[in-house]
PDB file of N, CA and C in Angstrom:
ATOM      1  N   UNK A   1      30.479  17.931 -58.319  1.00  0.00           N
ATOM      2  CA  UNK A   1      29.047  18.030 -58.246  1.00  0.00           C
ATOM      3  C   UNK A   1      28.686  19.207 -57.344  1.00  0.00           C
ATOM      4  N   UNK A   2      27.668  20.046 -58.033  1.00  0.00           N
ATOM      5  CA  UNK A   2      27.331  20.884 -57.114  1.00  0.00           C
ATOM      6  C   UNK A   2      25.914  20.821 -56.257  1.00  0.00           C
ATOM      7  N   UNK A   3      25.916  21.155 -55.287  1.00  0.00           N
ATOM      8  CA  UNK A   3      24.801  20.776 -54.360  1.00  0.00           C
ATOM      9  C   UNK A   3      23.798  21.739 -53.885  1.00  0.00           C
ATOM     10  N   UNK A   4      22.425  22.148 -54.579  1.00  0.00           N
ATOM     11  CA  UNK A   4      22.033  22.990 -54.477  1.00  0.00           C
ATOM     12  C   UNK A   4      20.788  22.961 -53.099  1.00  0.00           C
ATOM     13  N   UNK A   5      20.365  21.828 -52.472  1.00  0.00           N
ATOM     14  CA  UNK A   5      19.207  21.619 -51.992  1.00  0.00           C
ATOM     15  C   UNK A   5      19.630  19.843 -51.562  1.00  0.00           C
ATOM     16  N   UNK A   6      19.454  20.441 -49.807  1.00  0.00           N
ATOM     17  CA  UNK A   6      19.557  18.977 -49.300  1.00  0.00           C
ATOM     18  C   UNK A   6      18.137  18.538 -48.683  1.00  0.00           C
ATOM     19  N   UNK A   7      17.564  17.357 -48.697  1.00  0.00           N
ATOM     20  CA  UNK A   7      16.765  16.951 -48.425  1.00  0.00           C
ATOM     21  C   UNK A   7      16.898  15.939 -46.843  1.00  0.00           C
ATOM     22  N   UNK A   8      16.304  16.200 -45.879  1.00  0.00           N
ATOM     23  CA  UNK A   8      16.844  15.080 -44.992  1.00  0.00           C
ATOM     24  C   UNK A   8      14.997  15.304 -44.078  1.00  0.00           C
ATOM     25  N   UNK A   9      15.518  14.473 -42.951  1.00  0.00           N
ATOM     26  CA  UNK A   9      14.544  14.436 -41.647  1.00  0.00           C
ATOM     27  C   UNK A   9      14.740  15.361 -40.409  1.00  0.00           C
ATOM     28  N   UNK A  10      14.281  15.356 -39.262  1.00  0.00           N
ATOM     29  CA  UNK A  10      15.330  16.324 -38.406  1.00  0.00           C
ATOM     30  C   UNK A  10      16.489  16.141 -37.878  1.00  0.00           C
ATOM     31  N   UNK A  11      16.860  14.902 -38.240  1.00  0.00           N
ATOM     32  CA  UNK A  11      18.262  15.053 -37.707  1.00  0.00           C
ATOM     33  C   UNK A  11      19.504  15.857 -38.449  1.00  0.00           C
ATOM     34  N   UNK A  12      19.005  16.279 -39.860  1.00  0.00           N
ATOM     35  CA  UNK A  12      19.430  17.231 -40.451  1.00  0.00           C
ATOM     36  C   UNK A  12      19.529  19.061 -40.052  1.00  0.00           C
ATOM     37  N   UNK A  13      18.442  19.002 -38.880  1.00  0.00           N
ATOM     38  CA  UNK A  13      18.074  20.104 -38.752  1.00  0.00           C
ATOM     39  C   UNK A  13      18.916  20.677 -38.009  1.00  0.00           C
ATOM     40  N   UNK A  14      20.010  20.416 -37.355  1.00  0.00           N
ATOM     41  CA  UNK A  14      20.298  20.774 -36.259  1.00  0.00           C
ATOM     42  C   UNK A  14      21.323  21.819 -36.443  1.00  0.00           C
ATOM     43  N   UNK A  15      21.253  22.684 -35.319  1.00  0.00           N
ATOM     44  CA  UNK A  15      22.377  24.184 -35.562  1.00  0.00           C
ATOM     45  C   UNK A  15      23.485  24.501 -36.463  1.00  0.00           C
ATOM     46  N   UNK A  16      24.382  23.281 -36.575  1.00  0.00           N
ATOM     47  CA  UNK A  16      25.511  23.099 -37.108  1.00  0.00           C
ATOM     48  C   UNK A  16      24.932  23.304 -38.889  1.00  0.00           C
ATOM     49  N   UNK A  17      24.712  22.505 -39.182  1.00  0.00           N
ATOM     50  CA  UNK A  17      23.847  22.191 -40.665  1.00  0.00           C
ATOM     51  C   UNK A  17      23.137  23.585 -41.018  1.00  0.00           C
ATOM     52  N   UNK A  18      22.600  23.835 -40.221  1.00  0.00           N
ATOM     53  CA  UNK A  18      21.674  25.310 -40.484  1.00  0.00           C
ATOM     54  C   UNK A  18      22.826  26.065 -41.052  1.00  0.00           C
ATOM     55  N   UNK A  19      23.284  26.283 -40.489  1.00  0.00           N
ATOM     56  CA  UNK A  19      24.544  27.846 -40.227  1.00  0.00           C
ATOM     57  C   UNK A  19      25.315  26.851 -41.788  1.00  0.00           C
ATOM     58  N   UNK A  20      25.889  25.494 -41.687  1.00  0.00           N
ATOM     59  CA  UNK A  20      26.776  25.537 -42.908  1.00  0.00           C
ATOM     60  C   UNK A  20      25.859  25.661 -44.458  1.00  0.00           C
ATOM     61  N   UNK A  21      24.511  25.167 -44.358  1.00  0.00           N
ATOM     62  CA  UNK A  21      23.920  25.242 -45.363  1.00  0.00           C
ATOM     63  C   UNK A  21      23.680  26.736 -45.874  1.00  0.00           C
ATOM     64  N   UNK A  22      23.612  27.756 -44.489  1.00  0.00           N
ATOM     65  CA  UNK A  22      23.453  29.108 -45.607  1.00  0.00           C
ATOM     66  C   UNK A  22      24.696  29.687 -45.813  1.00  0.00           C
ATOM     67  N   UNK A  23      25.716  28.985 -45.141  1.00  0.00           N
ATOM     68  CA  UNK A  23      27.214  29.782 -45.536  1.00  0.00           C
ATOM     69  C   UNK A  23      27.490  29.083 -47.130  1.00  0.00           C
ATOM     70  N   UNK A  24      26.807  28.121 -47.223  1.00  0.00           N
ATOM     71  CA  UNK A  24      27.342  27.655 -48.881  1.00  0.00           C
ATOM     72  C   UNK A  24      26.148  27.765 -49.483  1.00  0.00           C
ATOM     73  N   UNK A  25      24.956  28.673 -49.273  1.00  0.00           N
ATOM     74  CA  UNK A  25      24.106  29.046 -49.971  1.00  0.00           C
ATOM     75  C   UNK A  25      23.518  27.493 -50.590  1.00  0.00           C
ATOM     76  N   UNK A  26      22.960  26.404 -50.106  1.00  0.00           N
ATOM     77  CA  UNK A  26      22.327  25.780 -49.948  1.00  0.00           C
ATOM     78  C   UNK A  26      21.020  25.291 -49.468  1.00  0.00           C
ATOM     79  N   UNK A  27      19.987  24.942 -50.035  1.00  0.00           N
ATOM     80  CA  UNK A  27      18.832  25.142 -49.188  1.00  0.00           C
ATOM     81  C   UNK A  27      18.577  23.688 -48.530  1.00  0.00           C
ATOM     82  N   UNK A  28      18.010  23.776 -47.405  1.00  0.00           N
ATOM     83  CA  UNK A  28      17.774  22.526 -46.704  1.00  0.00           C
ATOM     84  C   UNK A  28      16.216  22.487 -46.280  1.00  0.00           C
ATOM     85  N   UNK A  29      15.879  21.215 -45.954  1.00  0.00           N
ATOM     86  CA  UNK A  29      14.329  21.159 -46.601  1.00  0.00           C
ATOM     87  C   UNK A  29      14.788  19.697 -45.847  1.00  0.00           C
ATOM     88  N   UNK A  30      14.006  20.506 -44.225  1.00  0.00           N
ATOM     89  CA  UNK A  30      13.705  19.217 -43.055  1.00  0.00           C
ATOM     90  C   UNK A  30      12.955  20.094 -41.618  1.00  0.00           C
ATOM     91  N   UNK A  31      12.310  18.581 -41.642  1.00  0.00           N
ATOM     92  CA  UNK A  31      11.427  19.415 -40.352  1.00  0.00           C
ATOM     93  C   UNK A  31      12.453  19.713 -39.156  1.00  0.00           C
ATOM     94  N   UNK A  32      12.366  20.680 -38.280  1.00  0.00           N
ATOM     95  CA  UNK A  32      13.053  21.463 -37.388  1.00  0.00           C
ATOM     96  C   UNK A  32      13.294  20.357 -36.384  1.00  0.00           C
ATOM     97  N   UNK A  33      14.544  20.107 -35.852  1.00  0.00           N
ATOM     98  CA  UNK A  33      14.567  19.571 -34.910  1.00  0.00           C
ATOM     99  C   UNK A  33      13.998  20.074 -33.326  1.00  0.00           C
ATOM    100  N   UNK A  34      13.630  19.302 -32.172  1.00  0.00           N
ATOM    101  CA  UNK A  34      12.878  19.747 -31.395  1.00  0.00           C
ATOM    102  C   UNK A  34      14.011  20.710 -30.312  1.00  0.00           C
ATOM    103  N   UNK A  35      15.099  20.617 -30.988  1.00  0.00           N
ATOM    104  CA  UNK A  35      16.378  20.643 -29.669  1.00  0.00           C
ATOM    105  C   UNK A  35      16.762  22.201 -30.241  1.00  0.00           C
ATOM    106  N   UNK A  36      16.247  22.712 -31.850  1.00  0.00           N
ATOM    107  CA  UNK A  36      16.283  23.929 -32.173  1.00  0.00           C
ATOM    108  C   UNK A  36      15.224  24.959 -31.820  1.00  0.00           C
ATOM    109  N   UNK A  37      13.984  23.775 -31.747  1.00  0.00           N
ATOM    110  CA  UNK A  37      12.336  24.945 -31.171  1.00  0.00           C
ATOM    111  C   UNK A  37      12.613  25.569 -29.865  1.00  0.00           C
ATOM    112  N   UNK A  38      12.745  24.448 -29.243  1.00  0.00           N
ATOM    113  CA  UNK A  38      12.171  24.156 -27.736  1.00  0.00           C
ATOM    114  C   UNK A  38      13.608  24.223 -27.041  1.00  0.00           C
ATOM    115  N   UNK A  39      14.885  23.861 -27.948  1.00  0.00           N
ATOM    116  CA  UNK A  39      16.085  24.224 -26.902  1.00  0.00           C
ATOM    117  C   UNK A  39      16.699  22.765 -25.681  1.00  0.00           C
ATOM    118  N   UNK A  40      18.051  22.614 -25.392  1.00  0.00           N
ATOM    119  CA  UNK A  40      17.853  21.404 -24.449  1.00  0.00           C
ATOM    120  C   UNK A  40      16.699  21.578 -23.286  1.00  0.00           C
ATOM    121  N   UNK A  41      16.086  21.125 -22.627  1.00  0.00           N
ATOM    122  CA  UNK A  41      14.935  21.464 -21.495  1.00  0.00           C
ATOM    123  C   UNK A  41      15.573  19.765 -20.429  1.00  0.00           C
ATOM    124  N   UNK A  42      15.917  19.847 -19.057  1.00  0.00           N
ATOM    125  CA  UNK A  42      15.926  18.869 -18.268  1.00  0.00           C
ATOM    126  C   UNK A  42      14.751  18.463 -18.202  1.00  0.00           C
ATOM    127  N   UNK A  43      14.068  17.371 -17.440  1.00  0.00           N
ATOM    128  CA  UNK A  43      12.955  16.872 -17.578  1.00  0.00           C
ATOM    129  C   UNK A  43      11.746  17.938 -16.040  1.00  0.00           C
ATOM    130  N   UNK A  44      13.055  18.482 -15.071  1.00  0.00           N
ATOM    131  CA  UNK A  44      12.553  19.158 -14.350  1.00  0.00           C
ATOM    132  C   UNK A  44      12.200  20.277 -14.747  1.00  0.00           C
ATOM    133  N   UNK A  45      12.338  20.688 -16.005  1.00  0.00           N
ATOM    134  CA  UNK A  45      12.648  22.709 -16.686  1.00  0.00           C
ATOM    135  C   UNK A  45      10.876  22.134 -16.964  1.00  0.00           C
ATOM    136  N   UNK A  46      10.189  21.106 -17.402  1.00  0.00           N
ATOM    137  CA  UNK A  46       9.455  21.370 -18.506  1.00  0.00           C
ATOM    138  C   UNK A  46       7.629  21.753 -17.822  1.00  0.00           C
ATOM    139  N   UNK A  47       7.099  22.174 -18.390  1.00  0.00           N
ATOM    140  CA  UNK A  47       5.679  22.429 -17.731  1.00  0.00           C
ATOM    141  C   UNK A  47       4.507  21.348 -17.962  1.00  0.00           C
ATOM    142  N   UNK A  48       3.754  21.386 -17.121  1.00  0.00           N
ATOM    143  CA  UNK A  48       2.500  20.461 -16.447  1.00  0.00           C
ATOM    144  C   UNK A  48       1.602  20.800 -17.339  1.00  0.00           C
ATOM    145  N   UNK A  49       0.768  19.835 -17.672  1.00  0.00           N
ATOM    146  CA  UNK A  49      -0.493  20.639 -18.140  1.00  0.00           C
ATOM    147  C   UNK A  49      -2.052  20.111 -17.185  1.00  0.00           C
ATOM    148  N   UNK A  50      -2.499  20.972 -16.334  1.00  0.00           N
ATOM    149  CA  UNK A  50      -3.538  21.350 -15.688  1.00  0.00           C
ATOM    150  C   UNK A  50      -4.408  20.624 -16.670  1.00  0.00           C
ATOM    151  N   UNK A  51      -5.546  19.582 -16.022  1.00  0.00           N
ATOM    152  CA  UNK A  51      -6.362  19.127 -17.223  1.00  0.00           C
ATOM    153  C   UNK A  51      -7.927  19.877 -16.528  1.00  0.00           C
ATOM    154  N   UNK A  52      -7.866  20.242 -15.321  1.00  0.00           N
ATOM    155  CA  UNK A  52      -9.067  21.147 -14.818  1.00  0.00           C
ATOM    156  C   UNK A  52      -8.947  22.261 -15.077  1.00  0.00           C
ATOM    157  N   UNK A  53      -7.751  22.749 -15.798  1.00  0.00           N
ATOM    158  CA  UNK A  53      -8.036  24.516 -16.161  1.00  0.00           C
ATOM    159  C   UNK A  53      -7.681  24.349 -17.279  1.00  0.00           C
ATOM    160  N   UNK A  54      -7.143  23.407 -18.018  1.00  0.00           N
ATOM    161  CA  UNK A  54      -6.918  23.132 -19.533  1.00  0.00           C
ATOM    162  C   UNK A  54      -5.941  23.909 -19.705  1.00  0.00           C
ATOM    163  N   UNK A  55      -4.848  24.446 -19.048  1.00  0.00           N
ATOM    164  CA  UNK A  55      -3.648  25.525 -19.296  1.00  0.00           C
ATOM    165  C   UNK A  55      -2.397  24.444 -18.527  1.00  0.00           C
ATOM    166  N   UNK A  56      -1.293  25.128 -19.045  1.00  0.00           N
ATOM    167  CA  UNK A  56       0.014  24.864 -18.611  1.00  0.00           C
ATOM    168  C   UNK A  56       0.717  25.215 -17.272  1.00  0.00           C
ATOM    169  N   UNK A  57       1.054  24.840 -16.543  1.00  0.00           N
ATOM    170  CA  UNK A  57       1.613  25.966 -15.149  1.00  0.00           C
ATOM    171  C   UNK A  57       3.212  24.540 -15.284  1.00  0.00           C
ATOM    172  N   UNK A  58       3.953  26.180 -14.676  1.00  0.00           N
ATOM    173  CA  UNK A  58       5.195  25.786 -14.863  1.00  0.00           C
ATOM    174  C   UNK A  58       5.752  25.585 -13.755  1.00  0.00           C
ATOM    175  N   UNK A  59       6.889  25.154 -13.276  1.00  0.00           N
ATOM    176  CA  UNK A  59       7.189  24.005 -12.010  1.00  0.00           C
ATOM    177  C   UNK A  59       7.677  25.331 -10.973  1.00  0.00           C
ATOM    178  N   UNK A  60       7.518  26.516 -10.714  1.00  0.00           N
ATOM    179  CA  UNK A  60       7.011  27.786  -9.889  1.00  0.00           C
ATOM    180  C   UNK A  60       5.975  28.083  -9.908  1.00  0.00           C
ATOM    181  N   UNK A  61       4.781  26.791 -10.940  1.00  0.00           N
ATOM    182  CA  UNK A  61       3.496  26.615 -10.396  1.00  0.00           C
ATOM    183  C   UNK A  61       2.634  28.127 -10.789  1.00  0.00           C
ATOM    184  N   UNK A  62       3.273  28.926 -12.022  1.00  0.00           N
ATOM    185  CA  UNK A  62       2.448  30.067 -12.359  1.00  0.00           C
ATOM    186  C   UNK A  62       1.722  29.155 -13.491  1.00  0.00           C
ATOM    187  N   UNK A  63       0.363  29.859 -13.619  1.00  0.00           N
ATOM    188  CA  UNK A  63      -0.321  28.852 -14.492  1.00  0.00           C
ATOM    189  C   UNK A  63      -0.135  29.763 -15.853  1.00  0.00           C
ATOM    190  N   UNK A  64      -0.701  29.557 -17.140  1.00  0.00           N
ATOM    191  CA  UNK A  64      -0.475  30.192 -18.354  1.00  0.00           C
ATOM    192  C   UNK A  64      -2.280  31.327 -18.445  1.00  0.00           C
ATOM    193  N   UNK A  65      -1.681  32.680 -19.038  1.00  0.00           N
ATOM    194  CA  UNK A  65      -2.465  33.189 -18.538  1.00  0.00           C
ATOM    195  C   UNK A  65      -3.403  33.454 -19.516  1.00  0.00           C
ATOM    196  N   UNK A  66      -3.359  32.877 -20.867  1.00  0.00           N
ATOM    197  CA  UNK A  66      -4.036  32.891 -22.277  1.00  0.00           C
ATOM    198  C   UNK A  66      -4.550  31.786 -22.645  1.00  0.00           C
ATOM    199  N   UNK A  67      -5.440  30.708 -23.240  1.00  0.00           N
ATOM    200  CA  UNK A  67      -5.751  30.001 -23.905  1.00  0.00           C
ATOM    201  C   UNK A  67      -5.447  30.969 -25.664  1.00  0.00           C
ATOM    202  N   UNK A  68      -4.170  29.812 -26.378  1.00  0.00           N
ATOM    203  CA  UNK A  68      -3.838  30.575 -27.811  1.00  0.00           C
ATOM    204  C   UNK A  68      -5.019  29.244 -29.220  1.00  0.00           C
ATOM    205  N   UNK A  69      -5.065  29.825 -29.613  1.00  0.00           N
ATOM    206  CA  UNK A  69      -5.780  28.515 -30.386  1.00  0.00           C
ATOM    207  C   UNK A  69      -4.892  28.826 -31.817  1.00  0.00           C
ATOM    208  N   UNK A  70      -4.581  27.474 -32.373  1.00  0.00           N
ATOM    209  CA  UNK A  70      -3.811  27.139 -33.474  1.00  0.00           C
ATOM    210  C   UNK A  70      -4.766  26.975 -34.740  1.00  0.00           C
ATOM    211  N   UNK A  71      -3.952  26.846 -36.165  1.00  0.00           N
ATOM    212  CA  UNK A  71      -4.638  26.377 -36.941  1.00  0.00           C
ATOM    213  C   UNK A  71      -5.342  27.497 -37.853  1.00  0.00           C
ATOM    214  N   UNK A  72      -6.321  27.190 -38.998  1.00  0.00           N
ATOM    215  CA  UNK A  72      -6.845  27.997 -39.886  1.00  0.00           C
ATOM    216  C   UNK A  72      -8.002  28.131 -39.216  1.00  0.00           C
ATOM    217  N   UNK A  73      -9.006  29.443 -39.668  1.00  0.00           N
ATOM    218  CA  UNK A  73     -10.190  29.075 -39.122  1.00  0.00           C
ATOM    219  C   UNK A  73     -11.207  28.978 -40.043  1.00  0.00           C
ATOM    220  N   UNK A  74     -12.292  28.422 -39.283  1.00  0.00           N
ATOM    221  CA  UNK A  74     -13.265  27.746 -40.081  1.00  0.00           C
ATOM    222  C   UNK A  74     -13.312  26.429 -40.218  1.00  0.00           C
ATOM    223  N   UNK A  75     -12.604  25.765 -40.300  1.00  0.00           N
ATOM    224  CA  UNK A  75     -11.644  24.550 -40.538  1.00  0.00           C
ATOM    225  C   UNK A  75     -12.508  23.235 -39.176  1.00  0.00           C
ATOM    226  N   UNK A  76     -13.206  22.265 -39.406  1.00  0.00           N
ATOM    227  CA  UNK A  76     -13.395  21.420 -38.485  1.00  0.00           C
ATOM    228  C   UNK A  76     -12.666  20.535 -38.479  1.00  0.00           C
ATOM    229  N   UNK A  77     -12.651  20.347 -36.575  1.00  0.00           N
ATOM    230  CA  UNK A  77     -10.868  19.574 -36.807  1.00  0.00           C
ATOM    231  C   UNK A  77     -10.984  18.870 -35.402  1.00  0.00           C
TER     232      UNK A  77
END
């Protein structure tokens, strides 16, 4: 049987699977695992979110220096 397209969840997603699915020219079709976005993070690595400045500051306490806005526009949401 040949296997053209795997279907899974993210636990499919992860580094290993990536790399063998395009070495056998396979397509895979799963949401990204969070450990491929975002990377391992300790619970001390990760950033705060400021709810009086509505931004992120990170645990050297620099705050984020953009508000980015997501999404399509126009769109009420």
């Amino acid at each position: 049987m040949k296997v053209e397209t795997v279907i899974g969840d993210a636990a499919y997603s992860e580094k290993g699977n990536i790399e063998y699915t395009k070495e056998k020219d396979i397509k895979l079709v799963a949401k990204l695992n969070p450990s491929v976005t975002q990377g391992f993070r300790k619970k001390e690595g990760e950033f705060k979110f400021n709810k009086d400045a509505g931004m992120y500051v990170c645990k050297a306490c620099h705050m984020a220096i953009r508000k980015a806005r997501q999404g399509k526009k126009g769109v009420a949401g």
